[in-house]
PDB file of N, CA and C in Angstrom:
ATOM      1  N   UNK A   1       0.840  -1.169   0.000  1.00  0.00           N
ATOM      2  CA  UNK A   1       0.000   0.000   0.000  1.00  0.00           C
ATOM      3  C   UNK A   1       0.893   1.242   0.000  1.00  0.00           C
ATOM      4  N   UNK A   2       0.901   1.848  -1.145  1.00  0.00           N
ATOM      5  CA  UNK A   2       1.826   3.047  -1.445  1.00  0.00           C
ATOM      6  C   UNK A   2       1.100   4.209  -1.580  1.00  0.00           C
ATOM      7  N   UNK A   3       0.853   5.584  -0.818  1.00  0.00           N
ATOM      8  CA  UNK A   3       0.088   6.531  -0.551  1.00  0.00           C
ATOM      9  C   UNK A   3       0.286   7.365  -2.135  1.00  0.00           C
ATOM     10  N   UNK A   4       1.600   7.555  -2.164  1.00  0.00           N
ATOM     11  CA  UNK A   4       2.089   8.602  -3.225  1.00  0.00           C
ATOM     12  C   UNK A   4       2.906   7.676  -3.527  1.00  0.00           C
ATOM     13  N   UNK A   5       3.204   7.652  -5.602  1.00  0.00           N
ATOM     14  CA  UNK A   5       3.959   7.239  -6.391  1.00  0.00           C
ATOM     15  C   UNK A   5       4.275   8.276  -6.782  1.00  0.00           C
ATOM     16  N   UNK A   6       5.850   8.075  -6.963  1.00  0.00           N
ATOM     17  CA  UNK A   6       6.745   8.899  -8.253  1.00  0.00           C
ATOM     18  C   UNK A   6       7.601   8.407  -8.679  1.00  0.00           C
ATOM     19  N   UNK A   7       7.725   8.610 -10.073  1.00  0.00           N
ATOM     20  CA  UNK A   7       7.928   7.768 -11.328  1.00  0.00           C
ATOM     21  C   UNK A   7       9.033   8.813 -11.954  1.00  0.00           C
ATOM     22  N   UNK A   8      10.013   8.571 -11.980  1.00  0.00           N
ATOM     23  CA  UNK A   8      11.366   9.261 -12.696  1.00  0.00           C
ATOM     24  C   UNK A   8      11.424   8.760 -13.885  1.00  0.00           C
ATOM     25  N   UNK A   9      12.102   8.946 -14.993  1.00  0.00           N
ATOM     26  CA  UNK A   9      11.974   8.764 -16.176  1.00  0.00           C
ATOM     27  C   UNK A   9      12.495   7.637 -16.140  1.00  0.00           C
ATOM     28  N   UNK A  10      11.809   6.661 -17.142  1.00  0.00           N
ATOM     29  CA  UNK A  10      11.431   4.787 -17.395  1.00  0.00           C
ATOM     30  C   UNK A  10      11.911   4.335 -18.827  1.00  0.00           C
ATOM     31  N   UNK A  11      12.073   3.714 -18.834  1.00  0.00           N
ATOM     32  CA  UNK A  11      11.829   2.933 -20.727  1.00  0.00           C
ATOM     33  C   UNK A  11      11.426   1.889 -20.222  1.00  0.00           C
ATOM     34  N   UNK A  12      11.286   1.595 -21.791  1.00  0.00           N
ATOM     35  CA  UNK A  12      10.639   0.304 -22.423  1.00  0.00           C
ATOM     36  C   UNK A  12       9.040   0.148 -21.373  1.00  0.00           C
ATOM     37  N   UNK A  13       9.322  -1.535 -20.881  1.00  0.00           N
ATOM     38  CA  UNK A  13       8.451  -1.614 -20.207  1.00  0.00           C
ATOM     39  C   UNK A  13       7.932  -1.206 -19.168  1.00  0.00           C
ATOM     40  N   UNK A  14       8.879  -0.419 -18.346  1.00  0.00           N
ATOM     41  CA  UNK A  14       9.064   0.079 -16.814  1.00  0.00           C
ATOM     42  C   UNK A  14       7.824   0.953 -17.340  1.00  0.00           C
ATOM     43  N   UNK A  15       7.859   1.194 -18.154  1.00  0.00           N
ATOM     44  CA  UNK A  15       7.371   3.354 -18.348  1.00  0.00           C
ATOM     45  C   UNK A  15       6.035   2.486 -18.822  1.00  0.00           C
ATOM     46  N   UNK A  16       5.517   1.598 -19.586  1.00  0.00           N
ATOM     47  CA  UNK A  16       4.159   0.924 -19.636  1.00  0.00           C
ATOM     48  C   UNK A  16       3.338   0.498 -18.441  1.00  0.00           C
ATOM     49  N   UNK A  17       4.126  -0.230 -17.698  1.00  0.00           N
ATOM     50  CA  UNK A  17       3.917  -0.816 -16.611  1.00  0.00           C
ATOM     51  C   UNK A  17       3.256   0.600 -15.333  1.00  0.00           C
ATOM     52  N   UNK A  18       4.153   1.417 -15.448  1.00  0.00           N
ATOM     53  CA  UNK A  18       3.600   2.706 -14.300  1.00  0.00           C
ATOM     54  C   UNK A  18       3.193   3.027 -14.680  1.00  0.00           C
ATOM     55  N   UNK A  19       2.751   3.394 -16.239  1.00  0.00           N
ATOM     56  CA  UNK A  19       1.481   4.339 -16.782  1.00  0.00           C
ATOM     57  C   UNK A  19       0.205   3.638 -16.771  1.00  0.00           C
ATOM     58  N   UNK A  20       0.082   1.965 -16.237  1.00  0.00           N
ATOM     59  CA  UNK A  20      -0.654   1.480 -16.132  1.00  0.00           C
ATOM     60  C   UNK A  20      -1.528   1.605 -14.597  1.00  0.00           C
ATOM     61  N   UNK A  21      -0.456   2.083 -13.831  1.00  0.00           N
ATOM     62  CA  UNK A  21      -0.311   2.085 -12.323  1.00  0.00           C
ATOM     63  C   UNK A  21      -0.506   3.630 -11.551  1.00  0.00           C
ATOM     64  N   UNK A  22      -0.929   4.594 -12.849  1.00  0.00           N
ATOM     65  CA  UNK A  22      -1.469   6.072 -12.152  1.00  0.00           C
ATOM     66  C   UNK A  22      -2.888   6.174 -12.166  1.00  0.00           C
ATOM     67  N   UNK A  23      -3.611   5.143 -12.253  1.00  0.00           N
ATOM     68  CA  UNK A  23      -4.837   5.256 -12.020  1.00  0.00           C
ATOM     69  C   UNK A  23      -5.454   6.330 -13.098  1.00  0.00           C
ATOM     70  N   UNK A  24      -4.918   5.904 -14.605  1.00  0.00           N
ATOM     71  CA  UNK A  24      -5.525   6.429 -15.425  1.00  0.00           C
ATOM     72  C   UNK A  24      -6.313   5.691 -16.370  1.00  0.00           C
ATOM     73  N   UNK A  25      -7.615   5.360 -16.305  1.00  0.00           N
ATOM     74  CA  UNK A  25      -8.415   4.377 -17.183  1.00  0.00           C
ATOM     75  C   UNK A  25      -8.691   4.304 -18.882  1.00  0.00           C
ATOM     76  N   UNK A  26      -8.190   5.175 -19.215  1.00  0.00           N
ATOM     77  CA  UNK A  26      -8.691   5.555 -21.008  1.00  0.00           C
ATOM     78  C   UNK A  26      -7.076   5.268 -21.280  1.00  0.00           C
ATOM     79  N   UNK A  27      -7.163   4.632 -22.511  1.00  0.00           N
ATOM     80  CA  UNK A  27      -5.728   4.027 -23.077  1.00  0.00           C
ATOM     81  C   UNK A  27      -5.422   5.007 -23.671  1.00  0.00           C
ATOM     82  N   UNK A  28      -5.959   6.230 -24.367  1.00  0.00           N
ATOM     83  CA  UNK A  28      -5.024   7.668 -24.704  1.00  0.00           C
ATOM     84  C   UNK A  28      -4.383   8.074 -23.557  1.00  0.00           C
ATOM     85  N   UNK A  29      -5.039   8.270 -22.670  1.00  0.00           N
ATOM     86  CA  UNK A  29      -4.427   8.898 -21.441  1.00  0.00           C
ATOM     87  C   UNK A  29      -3.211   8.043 -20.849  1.00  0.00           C
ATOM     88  N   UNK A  30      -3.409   6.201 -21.024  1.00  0.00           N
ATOM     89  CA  UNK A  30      -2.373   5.912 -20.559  1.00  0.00           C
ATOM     90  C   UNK A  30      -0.831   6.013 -21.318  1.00  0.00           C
ATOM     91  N   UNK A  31      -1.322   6.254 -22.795  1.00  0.00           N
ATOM     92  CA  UNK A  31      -0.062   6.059 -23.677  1.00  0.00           C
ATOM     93  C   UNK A  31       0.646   7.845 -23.809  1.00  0.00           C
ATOM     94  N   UNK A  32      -0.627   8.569 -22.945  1.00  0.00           N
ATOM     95  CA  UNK A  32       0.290  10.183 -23.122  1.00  0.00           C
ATOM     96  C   UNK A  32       0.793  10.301 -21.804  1.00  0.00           C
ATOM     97  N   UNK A  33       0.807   9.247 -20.453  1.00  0.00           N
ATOM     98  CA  UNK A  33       1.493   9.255 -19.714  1.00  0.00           C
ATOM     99  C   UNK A  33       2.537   8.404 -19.737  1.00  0.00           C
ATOM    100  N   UNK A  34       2.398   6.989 -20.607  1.00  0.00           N
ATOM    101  CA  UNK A  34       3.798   6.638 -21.055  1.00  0.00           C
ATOM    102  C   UNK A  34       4.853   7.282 -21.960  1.00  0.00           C
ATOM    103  N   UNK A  35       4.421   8.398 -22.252  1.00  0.00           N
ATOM    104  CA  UNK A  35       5.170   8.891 -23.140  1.00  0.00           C
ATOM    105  C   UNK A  35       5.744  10.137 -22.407  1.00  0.00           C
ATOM    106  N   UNK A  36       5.380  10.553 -21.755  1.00  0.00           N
ATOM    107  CA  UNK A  36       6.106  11.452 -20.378  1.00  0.00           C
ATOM    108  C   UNK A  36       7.067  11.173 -19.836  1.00  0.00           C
ATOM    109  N   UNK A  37       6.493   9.491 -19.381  1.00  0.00           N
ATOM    110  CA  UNK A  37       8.054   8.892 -18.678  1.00  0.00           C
ATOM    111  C   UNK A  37       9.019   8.435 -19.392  1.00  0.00           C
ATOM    112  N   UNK A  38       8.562   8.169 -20.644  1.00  0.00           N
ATOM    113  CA  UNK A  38      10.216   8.050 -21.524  1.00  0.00           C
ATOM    114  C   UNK A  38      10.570   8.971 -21.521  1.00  0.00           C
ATOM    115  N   UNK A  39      10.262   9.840 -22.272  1.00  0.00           N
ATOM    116  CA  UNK A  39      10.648  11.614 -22.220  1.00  0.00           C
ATOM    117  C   UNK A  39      11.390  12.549 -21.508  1.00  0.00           C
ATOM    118  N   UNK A  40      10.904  12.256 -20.025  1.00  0.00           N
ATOM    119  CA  UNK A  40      11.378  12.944 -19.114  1.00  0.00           C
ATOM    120  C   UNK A  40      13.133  13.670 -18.517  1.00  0.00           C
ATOM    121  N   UNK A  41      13.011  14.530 -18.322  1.00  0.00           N
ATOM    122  CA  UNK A  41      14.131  14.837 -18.161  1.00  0.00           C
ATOM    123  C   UNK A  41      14.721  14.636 -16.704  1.00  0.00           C
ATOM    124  N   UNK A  42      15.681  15.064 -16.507  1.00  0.00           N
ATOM    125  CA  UNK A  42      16.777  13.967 -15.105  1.00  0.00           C
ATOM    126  C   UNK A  42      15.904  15.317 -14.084  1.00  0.00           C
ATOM    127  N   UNK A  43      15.315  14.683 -13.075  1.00  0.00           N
ATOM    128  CA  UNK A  43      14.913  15.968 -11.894  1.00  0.00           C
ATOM    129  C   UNK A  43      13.024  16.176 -12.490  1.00  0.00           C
ATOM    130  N   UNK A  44      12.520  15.588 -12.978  1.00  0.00           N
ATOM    131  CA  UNK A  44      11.302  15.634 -13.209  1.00  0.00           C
ATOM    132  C   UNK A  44      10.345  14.238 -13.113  1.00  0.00           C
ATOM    133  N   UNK A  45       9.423  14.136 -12.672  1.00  0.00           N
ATOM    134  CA  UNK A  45       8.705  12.964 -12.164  1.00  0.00           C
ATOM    135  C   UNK A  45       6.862  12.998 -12.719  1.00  0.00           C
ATOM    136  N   UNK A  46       6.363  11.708 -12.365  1.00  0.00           N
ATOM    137  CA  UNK A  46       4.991  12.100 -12.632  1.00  0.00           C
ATOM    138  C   UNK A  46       4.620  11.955 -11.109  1.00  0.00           C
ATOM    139  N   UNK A  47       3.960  12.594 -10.200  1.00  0.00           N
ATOM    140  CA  UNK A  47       3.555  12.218  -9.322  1.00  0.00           C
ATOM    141  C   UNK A  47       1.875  11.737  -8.954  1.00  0.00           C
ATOM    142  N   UNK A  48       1.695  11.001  -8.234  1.00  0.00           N
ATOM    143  CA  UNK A  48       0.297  10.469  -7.780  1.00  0.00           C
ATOM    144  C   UNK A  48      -0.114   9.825  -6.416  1.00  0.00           C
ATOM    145  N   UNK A  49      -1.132  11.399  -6.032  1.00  0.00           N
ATOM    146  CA  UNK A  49      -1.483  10.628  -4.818  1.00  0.00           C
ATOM    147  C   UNK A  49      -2.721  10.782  -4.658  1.00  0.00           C
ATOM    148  N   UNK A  50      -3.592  11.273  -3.512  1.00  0.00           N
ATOM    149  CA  UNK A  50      -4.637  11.585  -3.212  1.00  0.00           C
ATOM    150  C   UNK A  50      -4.850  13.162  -3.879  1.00  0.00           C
ATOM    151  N   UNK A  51      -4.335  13.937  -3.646  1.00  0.00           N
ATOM    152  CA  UNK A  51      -3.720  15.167  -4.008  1.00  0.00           C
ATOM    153  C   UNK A  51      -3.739  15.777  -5.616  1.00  0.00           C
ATOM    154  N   UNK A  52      -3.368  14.773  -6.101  1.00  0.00           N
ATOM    155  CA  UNK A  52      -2.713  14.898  -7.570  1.00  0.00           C
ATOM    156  C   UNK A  52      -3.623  13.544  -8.256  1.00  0.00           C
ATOM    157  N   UNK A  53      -4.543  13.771  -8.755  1.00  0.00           N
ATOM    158  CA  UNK A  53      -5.462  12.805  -9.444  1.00  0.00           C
ATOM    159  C   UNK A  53      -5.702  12.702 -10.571  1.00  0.00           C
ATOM    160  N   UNK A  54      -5.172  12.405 -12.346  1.00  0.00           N
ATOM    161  CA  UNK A  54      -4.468  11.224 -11.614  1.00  0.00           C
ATOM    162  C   UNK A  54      -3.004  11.297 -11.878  1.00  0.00           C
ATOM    163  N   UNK A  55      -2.558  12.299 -12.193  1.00  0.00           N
ATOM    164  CA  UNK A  55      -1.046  12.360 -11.687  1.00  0.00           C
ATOM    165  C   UNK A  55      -0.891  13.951 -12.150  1.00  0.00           C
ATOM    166  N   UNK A  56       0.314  14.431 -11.648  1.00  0.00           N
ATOM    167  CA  UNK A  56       0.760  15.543 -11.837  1.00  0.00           C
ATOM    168  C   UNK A  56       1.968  15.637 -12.099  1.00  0.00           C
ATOM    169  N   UNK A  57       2.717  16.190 -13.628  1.00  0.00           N
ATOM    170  CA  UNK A  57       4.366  15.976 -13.534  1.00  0.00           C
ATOM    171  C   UNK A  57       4.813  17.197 -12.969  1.00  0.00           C
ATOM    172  N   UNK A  58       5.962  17.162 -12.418  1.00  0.00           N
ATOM    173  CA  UNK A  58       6.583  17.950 -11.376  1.00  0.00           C
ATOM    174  C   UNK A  58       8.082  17.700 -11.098  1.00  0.00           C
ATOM    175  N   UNK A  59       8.696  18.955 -10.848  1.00  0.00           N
ATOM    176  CA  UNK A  59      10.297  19.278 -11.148  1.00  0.00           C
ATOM    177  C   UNK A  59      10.557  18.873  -9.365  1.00  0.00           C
ATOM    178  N   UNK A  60      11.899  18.177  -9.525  1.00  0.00           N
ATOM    179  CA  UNK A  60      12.532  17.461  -8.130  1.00  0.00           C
ATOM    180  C   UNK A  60      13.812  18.479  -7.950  1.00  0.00           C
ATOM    181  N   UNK A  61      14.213  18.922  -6.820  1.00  0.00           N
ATOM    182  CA  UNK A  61      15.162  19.511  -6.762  1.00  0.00           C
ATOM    183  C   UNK A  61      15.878  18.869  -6.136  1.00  0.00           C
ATOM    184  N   UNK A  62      17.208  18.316  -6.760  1.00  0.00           N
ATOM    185  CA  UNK A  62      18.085  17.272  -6.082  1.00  0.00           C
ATOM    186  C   UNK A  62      18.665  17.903  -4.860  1.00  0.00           C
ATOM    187  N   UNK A  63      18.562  16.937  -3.385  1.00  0.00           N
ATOM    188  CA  UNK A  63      19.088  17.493  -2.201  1.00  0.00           C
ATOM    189  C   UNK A  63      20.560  18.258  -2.200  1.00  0.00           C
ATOM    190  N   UNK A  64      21.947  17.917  -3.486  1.00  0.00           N
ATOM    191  CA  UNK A  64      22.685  18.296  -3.673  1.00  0.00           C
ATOM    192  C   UNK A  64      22.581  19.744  -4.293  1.00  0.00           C
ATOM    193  N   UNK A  65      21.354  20.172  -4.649  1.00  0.00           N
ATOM    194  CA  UNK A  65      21.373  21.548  -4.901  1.00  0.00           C
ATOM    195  C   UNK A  65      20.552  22.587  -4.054  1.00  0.00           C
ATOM    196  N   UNK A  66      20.105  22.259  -3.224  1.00  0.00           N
ATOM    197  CA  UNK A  66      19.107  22.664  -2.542  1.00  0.00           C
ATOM    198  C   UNK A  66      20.163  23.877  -1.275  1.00  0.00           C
ATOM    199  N   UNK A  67      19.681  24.933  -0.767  1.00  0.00           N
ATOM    200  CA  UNK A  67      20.554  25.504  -0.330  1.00  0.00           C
ATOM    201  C   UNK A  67      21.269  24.681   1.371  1.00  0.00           C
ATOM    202  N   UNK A  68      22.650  24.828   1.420  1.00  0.00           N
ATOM    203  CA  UNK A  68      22.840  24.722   3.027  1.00  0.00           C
ATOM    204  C   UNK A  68      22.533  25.338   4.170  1.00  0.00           C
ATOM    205  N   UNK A  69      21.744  24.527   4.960  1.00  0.00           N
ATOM    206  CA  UNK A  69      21.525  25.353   6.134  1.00  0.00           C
ATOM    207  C   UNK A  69      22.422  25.354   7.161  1.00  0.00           C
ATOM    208  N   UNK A  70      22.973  26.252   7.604  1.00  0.00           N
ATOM    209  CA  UNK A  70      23.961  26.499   8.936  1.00  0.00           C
ATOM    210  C   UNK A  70      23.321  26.025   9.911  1.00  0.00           C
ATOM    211  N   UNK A  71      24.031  24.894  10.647  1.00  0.00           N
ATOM    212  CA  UNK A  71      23.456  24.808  12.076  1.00  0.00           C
ATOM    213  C   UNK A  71      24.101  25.135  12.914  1.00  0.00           C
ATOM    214  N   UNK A  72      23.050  25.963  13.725  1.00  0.00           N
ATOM    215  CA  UNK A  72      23.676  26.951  15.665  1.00  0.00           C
ATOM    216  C   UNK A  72      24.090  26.056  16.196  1.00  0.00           C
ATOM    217  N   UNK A  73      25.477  26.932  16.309  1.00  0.00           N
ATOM    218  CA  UNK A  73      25.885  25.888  17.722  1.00  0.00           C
ATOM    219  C   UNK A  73      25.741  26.277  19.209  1.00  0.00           C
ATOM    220  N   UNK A  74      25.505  25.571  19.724  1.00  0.00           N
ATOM    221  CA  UNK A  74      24.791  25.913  21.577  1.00  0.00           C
ATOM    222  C   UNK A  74      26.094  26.102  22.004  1.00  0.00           C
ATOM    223  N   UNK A  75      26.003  27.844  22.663  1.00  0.00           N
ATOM    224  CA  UNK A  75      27.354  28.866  23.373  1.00  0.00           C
ATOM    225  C   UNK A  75      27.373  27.481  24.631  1.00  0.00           C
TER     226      UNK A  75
END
């Protein structure tokens, strides 16, 4: 039981298989979401949850770019 899926860019079958698995029922819709996940570029995902019905693609900001936070140190 997986709340939220996200799906980074797939081939071949991987990318059939999850476009089968966003809870999208019309076979246009599933083959213009398999075609997203081949597509996709490095840092972009399809996501799906309760939220996002039935999926939403969306940009990932890798933790390596994300800014550093300074942590206080206790005087």
């Amino acid at each position: 039981m997986v709340g939220t899926k996200v799906a980074l860019q797939l081939e071949g079958r991987d990318a059939e298989i999850m476009s089968e698995n966003l809870g999208v029922l019309a076979k246009y819709d599933r083959d213009i979401a398999r075609g997203l996940l081949l597509a996709q570029p490095p840092h972009r995902a399809l996501l799906r949850n309760n939220h996002y019905e039935p999926y939403a693609q969306v940009d990932v900001t890798p933790f390596f770019e994300k800014p550093s936070r300074a942590v206080a140190k206790m005087p």
